[in-house]
PDB file of N, CA and C in Angstrom:
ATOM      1  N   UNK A   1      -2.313 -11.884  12.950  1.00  0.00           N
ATOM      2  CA  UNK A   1      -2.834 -11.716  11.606  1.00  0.00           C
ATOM      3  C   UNK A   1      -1.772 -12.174  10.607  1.00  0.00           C
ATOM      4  N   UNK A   2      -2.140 -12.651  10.034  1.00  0.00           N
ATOM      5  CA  UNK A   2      -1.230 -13.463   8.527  1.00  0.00           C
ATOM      6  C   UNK A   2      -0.799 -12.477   7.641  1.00  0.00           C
ATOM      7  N   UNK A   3       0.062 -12.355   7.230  1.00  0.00           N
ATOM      8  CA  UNK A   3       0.461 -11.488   6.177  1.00  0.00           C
ATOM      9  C   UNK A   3      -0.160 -11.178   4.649  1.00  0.00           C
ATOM     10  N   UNK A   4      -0.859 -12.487   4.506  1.00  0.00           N
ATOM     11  CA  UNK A   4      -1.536 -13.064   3.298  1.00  0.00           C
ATOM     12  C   UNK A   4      -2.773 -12.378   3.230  1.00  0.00           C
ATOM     13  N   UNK A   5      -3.308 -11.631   4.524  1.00  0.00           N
ATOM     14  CA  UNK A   5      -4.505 -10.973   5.357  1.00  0.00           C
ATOM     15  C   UNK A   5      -4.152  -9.277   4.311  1.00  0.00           C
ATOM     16  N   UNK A   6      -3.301  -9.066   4.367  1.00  0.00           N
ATOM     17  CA  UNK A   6      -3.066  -7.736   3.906  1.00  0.00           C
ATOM     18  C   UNK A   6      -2.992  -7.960   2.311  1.00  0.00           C
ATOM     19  N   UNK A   7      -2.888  -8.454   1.769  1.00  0.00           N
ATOM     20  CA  UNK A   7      -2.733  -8.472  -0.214  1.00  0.00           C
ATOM     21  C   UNK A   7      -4.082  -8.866  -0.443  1.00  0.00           C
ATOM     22  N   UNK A   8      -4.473  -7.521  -1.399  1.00  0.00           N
ATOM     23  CA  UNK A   8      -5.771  -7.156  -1.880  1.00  0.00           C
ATOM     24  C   UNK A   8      -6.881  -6.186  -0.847  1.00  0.00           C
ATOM     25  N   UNK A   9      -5.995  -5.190   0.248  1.00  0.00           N
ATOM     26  CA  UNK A   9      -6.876  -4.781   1.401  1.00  0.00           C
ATOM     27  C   UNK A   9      -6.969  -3.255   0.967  1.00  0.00           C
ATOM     28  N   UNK A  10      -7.972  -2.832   0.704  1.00  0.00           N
ATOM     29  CA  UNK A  10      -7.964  -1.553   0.503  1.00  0.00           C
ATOM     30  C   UNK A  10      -6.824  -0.431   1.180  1.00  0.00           C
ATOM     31  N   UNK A  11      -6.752   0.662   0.424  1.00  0.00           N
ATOM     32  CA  UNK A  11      -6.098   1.544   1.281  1.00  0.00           C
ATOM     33  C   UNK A  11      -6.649   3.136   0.925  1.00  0.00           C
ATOM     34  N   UNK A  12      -6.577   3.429   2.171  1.00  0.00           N
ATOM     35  CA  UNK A  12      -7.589   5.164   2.032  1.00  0.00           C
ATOM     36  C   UNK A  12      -6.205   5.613   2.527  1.00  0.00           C
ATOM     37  N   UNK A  13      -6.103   7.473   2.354  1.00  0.00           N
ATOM     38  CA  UNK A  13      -5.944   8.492   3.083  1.00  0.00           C
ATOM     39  C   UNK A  13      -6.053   8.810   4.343  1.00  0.00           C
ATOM     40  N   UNK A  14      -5.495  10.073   4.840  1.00  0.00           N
ATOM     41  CA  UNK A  14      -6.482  10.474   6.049  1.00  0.00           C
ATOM     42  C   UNK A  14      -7.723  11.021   5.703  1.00  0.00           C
ATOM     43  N   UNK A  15      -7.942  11.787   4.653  1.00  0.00           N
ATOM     44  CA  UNK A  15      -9.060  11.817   4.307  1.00  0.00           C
ATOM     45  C   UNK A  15     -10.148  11.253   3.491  1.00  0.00           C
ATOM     46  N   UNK A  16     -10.174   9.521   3.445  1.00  0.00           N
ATOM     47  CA  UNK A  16     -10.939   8.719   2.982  1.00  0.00           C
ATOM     48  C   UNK A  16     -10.919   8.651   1.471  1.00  0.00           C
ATOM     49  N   UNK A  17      -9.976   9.177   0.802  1.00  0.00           N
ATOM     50  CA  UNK A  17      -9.593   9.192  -0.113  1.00  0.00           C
ATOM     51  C   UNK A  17      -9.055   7.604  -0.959  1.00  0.00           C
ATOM     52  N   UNK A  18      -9.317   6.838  -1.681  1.00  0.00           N
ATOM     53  CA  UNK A  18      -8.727   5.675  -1.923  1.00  0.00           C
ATOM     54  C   UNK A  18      -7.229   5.898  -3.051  1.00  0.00           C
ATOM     55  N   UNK A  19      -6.539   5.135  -2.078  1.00  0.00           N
ATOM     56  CA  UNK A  19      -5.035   5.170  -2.554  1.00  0.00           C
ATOM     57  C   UNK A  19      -5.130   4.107  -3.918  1.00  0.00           C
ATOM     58  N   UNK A  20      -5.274   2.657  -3.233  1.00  0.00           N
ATOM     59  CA  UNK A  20      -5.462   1.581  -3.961  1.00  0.00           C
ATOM     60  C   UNK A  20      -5.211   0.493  -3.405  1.00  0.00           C
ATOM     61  N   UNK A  21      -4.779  -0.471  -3.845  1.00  0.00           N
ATOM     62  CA  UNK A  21      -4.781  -1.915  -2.804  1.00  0.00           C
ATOM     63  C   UNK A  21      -3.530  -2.522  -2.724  1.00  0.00           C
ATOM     64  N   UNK A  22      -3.241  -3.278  -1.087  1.00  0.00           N
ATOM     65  CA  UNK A  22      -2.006  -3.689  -1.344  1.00  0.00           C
ATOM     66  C   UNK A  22      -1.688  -5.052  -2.364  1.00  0.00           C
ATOM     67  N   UNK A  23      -0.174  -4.964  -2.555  1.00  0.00           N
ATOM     68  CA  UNK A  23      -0.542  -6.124  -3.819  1.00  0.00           C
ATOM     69  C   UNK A  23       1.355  -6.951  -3.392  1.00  0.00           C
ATOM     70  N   UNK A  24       1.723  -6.017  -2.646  1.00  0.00           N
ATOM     71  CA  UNK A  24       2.856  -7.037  -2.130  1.00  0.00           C
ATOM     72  C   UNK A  24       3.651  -6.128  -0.887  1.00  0.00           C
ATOM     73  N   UNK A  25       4.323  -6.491  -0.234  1.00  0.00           N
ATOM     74  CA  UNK A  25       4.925  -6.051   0.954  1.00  0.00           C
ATOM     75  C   UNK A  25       6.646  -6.471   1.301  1.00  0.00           C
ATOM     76  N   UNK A  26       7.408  -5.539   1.874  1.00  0.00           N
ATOM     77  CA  UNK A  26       8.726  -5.665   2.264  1.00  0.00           C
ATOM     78  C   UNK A  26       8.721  -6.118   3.664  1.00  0.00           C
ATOM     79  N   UNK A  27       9.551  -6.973   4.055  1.00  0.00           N
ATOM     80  CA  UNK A  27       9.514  -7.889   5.706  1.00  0.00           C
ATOM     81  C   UNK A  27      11.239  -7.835   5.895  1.00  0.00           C
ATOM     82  N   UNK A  28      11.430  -7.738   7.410  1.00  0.00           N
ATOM     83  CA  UNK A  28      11.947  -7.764   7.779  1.00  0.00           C
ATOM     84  C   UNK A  28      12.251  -8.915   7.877  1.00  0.00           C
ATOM     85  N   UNK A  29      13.618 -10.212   7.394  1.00  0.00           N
ATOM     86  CA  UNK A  29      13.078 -11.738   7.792  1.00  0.00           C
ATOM     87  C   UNK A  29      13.963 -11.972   9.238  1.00  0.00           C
ATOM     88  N   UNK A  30      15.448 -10.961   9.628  1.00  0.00           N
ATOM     89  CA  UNK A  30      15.388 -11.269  10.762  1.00  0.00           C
ATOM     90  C   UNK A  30      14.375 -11.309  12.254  1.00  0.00           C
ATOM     91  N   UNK A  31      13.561 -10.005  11.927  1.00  0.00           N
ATOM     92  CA  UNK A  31      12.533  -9.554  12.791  1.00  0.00           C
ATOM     93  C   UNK A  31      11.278  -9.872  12.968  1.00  0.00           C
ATOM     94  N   UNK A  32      11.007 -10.225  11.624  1.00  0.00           N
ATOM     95  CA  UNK A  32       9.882 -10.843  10.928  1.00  0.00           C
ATOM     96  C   UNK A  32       8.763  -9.757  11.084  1.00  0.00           C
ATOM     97  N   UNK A  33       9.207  -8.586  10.651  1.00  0.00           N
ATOM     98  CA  UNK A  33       8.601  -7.195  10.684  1.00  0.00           C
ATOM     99  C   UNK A  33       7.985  -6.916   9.386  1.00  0.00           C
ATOM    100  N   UNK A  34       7.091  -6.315   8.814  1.00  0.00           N
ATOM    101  CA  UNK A  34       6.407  -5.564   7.738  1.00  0.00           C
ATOM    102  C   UNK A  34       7.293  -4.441   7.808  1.00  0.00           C
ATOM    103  N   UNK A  35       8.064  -4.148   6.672  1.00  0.00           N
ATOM    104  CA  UNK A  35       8.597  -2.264   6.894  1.00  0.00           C
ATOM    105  C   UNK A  35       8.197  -1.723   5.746  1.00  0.00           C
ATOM    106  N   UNK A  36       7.371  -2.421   4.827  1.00  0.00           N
ATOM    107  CA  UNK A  36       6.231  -1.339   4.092  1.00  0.00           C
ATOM    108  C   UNK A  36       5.596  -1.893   3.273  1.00  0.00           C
ATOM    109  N   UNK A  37       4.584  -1.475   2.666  1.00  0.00           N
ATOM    110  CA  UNK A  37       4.008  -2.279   1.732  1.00  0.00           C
ATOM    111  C   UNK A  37       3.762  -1.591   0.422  1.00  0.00           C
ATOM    112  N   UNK A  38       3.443  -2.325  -0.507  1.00  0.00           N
ATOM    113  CA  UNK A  38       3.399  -2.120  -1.584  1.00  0.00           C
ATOM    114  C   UNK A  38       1.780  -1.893  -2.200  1.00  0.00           C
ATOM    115  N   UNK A  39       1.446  -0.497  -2.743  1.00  0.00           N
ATOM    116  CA  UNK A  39       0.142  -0.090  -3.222  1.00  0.00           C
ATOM    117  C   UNK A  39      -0.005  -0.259  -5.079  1.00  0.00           C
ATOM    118  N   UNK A  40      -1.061  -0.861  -5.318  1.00  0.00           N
ATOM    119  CA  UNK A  40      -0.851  -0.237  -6.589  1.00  0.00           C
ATOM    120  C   UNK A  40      -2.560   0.318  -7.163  1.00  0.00           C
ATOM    121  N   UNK A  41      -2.731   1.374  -8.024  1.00  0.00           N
ATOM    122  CA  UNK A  41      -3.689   1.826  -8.629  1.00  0.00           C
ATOM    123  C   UNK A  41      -3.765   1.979  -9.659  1.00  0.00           C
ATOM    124  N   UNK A  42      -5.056   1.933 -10.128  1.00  0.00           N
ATOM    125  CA  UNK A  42      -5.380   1.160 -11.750  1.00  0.00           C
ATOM    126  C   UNK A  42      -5.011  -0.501 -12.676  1.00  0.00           C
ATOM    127  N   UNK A  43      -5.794  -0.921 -11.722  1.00  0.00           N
ATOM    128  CA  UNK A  43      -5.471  -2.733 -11.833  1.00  0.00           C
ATOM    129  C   UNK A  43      -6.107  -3.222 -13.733  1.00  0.00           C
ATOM    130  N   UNK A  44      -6.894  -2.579 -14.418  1.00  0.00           N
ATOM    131  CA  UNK A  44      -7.259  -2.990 -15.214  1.00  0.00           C
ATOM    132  C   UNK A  44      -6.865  -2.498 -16.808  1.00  0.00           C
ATOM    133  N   UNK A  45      -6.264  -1.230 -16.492  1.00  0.00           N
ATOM    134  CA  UNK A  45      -5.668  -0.274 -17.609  1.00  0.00           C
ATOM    135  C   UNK A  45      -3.855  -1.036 -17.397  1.00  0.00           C
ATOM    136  N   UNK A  46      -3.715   0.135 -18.718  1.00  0.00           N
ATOM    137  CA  UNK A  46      -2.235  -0.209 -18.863  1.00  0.00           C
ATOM    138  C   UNK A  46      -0.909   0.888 -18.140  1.00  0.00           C
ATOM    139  N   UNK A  47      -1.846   1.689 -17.467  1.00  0.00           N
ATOM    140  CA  UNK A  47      -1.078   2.682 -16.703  1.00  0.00           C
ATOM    141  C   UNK A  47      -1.312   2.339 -14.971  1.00  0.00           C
ATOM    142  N   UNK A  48      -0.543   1.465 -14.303  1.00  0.00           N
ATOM    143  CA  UNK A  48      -0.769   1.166 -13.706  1.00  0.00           C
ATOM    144  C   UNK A  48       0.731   1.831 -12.230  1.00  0.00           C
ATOM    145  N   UNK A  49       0.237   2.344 -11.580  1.00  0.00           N
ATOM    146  CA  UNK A  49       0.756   3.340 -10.562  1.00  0.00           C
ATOM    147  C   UNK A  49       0.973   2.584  -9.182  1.00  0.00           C
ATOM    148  N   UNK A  50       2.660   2.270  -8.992  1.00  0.00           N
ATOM    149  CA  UNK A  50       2.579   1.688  -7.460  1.00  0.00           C
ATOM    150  C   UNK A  50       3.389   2.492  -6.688  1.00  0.00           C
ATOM    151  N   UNK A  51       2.712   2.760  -5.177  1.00  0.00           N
ATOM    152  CA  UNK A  51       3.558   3.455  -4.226  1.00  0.00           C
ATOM    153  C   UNK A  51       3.686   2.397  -2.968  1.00  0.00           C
ATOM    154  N   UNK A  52       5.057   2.807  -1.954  1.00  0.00           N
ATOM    155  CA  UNK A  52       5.005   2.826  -1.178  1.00  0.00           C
ATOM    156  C   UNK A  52       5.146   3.380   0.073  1.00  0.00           C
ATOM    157  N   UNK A  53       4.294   2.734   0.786  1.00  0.00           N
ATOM    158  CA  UNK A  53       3.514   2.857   2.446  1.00  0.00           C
ATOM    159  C   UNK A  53       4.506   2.139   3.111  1.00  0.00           C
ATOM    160  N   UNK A  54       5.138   3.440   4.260  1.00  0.00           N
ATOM    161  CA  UNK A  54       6.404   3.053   4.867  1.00  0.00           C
ATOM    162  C   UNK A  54       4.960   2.604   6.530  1.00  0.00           C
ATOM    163  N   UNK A  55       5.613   1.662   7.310  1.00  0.00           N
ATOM    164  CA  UNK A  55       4.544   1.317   8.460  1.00  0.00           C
ATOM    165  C   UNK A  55       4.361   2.654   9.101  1.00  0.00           C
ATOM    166  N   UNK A  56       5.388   3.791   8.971  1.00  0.00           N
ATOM    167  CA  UNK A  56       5.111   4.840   9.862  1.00  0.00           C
ATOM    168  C   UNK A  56       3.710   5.477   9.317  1.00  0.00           C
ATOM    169  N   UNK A  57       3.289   5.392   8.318  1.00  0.00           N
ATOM    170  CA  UNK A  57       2.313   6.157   7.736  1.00  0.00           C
ATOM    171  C   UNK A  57       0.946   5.332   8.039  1.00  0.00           C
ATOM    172  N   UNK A  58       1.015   4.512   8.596  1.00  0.00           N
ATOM    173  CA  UNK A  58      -0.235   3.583   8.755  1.00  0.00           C
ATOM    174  C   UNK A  58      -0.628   4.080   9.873  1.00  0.00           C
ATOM    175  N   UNK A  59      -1.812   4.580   9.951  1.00  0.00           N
ATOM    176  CA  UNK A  59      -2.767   5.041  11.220  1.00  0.00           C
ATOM    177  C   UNK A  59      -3.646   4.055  11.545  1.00  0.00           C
ATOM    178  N   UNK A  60      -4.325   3.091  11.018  1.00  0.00           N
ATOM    179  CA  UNK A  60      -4.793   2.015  11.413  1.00  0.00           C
ATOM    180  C   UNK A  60      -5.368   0.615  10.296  1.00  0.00           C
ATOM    181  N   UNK A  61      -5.389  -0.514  11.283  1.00  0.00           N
ATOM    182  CA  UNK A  61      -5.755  -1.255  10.339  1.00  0.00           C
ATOM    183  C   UNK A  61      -7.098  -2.309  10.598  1.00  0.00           C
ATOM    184  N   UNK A  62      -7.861  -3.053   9.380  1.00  0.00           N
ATOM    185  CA  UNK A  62      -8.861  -3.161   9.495  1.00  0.00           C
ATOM    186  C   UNK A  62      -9.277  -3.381   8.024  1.00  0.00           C
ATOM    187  N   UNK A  63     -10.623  -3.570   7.676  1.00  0.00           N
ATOM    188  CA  UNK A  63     -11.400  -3.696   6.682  1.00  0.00           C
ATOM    189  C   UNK A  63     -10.322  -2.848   5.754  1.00  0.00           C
ATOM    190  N   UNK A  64     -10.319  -1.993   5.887  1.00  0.00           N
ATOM    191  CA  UNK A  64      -9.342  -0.676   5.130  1.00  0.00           C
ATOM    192  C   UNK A  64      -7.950  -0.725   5.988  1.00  0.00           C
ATOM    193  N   UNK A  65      -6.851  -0.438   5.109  1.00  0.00           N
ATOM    194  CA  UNK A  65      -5.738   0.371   5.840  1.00  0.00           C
ATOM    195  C   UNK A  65      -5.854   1.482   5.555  1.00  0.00           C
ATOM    196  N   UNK A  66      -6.292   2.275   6.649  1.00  0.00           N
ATOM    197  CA  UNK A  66      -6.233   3.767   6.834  1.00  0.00           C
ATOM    198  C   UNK A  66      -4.440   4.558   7.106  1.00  0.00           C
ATOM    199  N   UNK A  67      -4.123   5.565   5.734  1.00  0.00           N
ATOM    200  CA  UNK A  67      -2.891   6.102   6.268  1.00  0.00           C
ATOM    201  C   UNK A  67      -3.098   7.575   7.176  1.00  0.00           C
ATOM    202  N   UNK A  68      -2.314   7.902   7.520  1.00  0.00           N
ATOM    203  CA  UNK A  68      -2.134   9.115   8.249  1.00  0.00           C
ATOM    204  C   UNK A  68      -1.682  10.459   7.789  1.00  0.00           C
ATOM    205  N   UNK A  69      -1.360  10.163   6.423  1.00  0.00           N
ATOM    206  CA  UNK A  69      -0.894  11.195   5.111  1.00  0.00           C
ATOM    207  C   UNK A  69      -1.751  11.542   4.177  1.00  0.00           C
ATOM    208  N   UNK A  70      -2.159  12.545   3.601  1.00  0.00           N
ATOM    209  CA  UNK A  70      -2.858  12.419   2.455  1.00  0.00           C
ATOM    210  C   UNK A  70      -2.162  11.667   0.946  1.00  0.00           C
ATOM    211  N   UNK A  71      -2.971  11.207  -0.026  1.00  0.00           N
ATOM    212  CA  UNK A  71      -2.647  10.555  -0.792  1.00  0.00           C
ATOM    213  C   UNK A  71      -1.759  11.263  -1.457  1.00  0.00           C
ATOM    214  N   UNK A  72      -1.781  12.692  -1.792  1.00  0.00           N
ATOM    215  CA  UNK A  72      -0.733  13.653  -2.267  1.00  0.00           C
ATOM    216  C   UNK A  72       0.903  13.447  -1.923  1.00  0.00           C
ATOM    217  N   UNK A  73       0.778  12.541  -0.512  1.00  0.00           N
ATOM    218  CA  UNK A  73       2.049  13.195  -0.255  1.00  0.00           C
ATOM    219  C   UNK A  73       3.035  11.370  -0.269  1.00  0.00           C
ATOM    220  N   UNK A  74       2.041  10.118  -0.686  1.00  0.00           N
ATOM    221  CA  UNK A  74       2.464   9.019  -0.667  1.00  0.00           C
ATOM    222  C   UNK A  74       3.574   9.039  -2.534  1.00  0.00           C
ATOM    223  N   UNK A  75       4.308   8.229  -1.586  1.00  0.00           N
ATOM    224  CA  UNK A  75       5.584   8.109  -2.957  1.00  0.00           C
ATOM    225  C   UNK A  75       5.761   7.177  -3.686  1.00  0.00           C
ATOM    226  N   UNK A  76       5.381   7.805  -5.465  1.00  0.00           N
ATOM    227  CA  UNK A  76       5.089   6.749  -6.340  1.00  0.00           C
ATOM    228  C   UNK A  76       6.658   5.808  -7.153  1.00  0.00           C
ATOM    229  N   UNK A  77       6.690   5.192  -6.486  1.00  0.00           N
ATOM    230  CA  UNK A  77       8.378   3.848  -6.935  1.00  0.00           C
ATOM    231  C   UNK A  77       7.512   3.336  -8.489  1.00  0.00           C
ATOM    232  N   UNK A  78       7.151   3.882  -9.041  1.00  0.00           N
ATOM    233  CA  UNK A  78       6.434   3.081 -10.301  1.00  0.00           C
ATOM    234  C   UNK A  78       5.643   3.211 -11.396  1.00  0.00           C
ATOM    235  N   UNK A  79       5.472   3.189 -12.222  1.00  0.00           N
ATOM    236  CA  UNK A  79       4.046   3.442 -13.209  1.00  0.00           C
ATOM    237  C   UNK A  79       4.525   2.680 -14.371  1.00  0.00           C
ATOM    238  N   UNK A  80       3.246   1.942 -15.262  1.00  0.00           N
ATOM    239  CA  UNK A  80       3.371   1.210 -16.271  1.00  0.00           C
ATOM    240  C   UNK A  80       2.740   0.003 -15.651  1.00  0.00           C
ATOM    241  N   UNK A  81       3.232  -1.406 -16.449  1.00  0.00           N
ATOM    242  CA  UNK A  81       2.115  -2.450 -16.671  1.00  0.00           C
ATOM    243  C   UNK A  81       3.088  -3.389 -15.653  1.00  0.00           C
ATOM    244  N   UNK A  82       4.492  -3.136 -15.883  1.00  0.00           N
ATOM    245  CA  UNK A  82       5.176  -3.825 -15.159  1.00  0.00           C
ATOM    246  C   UNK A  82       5.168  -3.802 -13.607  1.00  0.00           C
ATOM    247  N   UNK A  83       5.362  -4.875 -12.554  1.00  0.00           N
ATOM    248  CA  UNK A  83       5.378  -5.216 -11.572  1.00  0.00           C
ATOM    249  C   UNK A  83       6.780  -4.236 -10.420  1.00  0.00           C
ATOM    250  N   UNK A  84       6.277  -3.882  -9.610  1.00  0.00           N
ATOM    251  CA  UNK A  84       7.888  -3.153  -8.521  1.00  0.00           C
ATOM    252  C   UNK A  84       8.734  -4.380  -8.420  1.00  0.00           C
TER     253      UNK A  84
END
C-alpha cells in the first residue's frame, strides 16, 4: 500500500467515534517505516485541531483507520489554522 493511500482516510475510535482524517505522516527513512501519523479535525473553520496517532494505537486498517484508544485519550500537538 502507498503511503499516498493513507492522506485523507478517515479515522474512528474504538468506539466508532470519528477522530478526523489523516492529512500527513512521520516515516522512518532509514526503515522506511510509518511511526505515526498526523490527524486533523475541523477542516473548514478556523479552529482547526491536529493529533497524533503513534502506529501502536492503530487496531486496524482499511476504508477507515480504526484506533484502539478512545478519542479522549489521543494527543492533541495543535490547534488553530496553522499546519503541525
Amino acid at each position: 500500500m502507498k503511503a499516498s493511500n493513507f492522506l485523507g482516510t478517515g479515522v474512528l475510535d474504538k468506539n466508532a467515534l470519528k477522530v478526523g482524517k489523516v492529512v500527513d505522516m512521520f516515516v522512518e527513512p532509514e526503515k522506511g517505516l510509518i511511526n505515526s501519523i498526523i490527524v486533523s479535525k475541523g477542516e473548514l473553520g478556523l479552529r482547526k485541531e491536529h493529533f497524533i496517532i503513534k502506529t501502536e494505537e492503530i487496531e486496524s486498517l482499511g476504508d477507515y483507520i480504526i484506533l484502539n484508544i478512545e478519542k479522549s485519550q489521543v494527543e492533541v500537538v495543535g490547534e488553530g489554522s496553522e499546519t503541525v
